[in-house]
PDB file of N, CA and C in Angstrom:
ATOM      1  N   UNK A   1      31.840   7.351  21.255  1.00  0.00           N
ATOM      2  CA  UNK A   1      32.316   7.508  19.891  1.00  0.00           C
ATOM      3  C   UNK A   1      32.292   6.182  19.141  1.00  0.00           C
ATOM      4  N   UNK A   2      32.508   5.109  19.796  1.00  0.00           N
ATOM      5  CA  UNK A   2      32.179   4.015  19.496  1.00  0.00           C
ATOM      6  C   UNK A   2      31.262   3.497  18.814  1.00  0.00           C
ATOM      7  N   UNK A   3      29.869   3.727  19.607  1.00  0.00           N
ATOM      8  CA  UNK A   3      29.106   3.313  19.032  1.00  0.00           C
ATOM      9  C   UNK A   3      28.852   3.936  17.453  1.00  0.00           C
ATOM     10  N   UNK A   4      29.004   4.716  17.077  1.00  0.00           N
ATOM     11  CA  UNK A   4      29.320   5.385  15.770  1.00  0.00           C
ATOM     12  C   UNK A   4      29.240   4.061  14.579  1.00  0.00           C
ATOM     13  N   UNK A   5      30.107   3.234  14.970  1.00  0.00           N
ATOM     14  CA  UNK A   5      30.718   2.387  13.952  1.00  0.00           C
ATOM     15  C   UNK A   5      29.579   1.318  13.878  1.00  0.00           C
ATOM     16  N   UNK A   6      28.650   1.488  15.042  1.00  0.00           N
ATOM     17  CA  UNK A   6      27.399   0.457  14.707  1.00  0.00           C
ATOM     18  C   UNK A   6      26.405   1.137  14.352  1.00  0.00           C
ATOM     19  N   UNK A   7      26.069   2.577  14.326  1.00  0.00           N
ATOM     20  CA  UNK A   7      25.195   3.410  14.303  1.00  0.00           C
ATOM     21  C   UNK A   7      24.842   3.274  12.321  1.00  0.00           C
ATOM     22  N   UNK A   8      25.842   3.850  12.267  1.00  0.00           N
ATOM     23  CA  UNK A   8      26.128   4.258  10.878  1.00  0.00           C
ATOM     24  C   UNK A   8      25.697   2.944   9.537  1.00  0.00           C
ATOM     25  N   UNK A   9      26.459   2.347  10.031  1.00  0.00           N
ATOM     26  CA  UNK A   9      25.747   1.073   9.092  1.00  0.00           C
ATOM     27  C   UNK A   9      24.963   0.005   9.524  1.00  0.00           C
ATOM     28  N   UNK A  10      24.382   0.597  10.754  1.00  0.00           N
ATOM     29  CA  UNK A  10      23.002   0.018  10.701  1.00  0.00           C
ATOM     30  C   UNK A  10      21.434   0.956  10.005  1.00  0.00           C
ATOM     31  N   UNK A  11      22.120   2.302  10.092  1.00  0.00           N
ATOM     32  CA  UNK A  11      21.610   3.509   9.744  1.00  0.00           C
ATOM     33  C   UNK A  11      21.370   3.098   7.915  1.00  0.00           C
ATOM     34  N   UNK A  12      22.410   3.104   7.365  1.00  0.00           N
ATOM     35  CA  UNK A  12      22.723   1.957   5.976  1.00  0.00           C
ATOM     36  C   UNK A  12      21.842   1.375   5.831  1.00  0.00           C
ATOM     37  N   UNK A  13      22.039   0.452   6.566  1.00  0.00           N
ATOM     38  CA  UNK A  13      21.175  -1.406   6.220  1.00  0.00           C
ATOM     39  C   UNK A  13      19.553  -0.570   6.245  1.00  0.00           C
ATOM     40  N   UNK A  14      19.469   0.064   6.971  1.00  0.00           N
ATOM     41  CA  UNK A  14      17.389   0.232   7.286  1.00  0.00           C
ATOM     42  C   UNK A  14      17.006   1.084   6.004  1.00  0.00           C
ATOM     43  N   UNK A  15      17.975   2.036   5.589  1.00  0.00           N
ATOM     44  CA  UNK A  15      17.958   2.861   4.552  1.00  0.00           C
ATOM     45  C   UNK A  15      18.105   2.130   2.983  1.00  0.00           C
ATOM     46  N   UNK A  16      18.510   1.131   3.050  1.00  0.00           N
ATOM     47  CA  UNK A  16      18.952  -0.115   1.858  1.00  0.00           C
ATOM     48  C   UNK A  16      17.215  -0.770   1.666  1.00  0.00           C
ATOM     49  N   UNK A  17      17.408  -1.182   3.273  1.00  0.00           N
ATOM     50  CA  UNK A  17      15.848  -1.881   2.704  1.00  0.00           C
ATOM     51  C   UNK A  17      14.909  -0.996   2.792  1.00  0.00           C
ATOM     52  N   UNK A  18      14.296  -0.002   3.253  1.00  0.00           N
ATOM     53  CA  UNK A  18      13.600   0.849   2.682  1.00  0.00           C
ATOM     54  C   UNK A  18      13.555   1.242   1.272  1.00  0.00           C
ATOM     55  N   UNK A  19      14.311   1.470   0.638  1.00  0.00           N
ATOM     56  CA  UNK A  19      15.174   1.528  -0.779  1.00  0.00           C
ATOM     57  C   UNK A  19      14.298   0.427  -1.624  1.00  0.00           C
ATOM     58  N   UNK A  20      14.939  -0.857  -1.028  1.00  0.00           N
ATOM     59  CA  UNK A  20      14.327  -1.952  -1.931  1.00  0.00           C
ATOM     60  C   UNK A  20      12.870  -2.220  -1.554  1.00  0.00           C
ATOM     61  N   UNK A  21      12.109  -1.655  -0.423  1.00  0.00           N
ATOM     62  CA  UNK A  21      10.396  -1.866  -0.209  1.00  0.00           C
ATOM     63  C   UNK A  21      10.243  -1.067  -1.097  1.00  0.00           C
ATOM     64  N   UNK A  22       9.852   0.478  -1.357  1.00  0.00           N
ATOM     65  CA  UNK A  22       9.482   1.100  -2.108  1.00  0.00           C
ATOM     66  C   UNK A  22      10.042   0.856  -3.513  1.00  0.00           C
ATOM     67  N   UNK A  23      10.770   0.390  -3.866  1.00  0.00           N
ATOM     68  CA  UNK A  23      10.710   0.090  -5.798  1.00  0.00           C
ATOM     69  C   UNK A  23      10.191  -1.187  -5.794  1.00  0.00           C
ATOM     70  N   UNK A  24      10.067  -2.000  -4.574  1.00  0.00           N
ATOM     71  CA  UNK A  24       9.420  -3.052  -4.922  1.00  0.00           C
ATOM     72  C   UNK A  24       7.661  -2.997  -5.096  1.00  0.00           C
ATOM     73  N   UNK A  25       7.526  -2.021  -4.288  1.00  0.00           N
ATOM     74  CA  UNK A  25       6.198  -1.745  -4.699  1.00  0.00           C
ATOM     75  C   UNK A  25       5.670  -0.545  -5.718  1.00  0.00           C
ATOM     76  N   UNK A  26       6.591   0.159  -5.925  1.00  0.00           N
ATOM     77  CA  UNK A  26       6.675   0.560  -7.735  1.00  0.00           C
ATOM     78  C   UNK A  26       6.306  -0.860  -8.322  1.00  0.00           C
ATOM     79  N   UNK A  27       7.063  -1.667  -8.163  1.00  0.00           N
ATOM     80  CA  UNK A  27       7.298  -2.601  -9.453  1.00  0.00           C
ATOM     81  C   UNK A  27       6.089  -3.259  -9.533  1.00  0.00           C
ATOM     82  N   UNK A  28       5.513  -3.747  -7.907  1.00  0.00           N
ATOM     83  CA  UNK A  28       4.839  -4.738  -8.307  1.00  0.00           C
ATOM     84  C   UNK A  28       3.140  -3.804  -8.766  1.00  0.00           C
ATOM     85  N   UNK A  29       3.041  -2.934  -8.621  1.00  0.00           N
ATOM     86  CA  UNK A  29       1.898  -1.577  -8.815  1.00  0.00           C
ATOM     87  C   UNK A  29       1.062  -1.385  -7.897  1.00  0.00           C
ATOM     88  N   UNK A  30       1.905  -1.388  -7.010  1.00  0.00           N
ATOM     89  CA  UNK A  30       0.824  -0.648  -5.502  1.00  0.00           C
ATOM     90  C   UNK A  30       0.440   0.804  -5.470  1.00  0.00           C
ATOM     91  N   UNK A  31       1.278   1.259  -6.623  1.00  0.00           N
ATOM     92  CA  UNK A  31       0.932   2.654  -7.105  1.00  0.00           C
ATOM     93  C   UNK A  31       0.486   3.246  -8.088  1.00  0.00           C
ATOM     94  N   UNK A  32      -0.600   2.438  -8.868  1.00  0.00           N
ATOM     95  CA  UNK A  32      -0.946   2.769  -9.984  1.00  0.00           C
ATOM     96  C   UNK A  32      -2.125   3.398 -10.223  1.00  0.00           C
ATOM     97  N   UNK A  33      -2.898   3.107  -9.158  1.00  0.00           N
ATOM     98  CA  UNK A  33      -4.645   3.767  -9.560  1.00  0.00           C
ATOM     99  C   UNK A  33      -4.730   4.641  -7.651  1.00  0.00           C
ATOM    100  N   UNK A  34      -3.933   5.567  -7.774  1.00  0.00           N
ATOM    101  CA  UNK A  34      -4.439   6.471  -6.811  1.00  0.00           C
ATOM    102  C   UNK A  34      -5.963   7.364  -6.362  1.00  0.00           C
ATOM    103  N   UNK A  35      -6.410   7.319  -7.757  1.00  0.00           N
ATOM    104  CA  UNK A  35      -8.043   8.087  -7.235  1.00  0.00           C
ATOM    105  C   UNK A  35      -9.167   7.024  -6.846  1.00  0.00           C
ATOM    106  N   UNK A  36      -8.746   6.449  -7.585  1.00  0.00           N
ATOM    107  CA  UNK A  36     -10.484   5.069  -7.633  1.00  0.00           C
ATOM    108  C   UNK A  36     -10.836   4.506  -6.154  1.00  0.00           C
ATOM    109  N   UNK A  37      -9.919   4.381  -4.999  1.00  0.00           N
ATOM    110  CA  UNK A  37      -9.960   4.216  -3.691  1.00  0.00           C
ATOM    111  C   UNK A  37     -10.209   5.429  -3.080  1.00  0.00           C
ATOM    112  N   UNK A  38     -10.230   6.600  -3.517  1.00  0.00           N
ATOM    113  CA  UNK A  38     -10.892   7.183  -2.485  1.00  0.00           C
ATOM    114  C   UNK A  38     -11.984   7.725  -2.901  1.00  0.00           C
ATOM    115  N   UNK A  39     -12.422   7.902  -4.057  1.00  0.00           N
ATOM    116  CA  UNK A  39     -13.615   8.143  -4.308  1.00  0.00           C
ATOM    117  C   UNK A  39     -14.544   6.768  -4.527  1.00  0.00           C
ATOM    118  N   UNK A  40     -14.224   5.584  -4.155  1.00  0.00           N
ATOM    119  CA  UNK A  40     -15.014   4.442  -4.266  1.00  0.00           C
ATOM    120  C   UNK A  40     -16.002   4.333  -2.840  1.00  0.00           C
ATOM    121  N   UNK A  41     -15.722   4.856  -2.211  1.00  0.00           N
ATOM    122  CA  UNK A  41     -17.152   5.233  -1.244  1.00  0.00           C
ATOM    123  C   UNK A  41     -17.970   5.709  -1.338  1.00  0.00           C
ATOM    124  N   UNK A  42     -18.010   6.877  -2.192  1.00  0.00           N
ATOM    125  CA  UNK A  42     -18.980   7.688  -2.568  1.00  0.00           C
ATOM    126  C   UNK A  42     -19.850   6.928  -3.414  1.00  0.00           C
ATOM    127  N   UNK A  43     -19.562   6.110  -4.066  1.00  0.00           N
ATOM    128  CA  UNK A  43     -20.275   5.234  -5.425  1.00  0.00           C
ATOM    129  C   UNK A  43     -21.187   4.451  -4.675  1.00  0.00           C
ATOM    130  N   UNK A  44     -22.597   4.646  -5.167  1.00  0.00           N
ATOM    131  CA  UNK A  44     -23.485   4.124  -4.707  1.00  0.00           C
ATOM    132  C   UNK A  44     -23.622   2.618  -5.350  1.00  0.00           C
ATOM    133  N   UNK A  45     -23.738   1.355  -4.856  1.00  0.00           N
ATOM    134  CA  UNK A  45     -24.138   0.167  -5.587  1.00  0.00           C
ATOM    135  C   UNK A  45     -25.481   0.291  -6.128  1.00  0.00           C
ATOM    136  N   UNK A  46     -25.852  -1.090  -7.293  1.00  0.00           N
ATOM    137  CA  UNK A  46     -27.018  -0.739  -8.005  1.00  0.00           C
ATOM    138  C   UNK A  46     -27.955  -1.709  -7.383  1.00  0.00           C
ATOM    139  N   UNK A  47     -27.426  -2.599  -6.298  1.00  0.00           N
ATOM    140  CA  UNK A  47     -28.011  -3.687  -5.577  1.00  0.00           C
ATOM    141  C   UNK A  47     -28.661  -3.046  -4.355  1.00  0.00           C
ATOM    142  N   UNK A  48     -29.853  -3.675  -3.705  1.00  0.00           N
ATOM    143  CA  UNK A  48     -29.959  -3.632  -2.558  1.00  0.00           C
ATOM    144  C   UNK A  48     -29.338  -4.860  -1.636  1.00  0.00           C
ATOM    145  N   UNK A  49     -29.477  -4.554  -0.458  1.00  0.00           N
ATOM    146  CA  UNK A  49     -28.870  -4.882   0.409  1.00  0.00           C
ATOM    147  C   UNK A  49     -29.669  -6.965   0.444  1.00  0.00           C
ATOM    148  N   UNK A  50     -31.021  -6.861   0.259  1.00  0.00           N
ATOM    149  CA  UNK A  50     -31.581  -8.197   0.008  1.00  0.00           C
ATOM    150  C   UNK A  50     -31.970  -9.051  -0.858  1.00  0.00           C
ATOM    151  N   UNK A  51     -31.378  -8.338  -2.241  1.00  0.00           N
ATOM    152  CA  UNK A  51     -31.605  -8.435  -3.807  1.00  0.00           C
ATOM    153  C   UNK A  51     -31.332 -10.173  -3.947  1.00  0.00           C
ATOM    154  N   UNK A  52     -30.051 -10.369  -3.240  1.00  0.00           N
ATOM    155  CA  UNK A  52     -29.476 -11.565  -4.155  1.00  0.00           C
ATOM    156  C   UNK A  52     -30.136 -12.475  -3.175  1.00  0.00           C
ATOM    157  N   UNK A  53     -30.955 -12.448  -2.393  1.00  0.00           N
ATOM    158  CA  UNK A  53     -31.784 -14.252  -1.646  1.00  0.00           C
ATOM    159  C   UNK A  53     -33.233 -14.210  -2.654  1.00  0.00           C
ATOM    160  N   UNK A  54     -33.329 -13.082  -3.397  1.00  0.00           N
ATOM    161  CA  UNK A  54     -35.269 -13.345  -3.948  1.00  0.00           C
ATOM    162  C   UNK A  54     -34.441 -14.096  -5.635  1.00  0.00           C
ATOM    163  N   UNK A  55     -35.735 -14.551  -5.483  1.00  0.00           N
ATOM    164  CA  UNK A  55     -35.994 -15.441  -6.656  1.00  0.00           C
ATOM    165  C   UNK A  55     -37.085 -14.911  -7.767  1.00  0.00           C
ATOM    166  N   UNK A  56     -36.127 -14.596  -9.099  1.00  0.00           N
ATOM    167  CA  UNK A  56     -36.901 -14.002 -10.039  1.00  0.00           C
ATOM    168  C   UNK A  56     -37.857 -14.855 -11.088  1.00  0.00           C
TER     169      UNK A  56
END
């Protein structure tokens, strides 16, 4: 029963900072452009792969 009294507000504390990770990454905008990463594979580049060593 004891342990209770360490359970609980350590249960707190992990739940606090979880709390403050996620609005911190609201804030800083780790959540702002959800589509463009997963459809950015599909996007073909306009370069080839040996374009940038030739000399125009």
């Amino acid at each position: 029963m004891s342990i209770l009294y360490v359970l609980i507000p350590l249960a707190l504390l992990i739940l606090a900072v979880a709390v403050w990770a996620f609005f911190w990454a609201v804030g800083s905008g780790q959540f702002d452009d959800l589509d463009t990463p997963a459809v950015r594979i599909l996007m073909d580049d306009d370069k080839n792969p040996g374009d940038e060593n030739k000399n125009d």
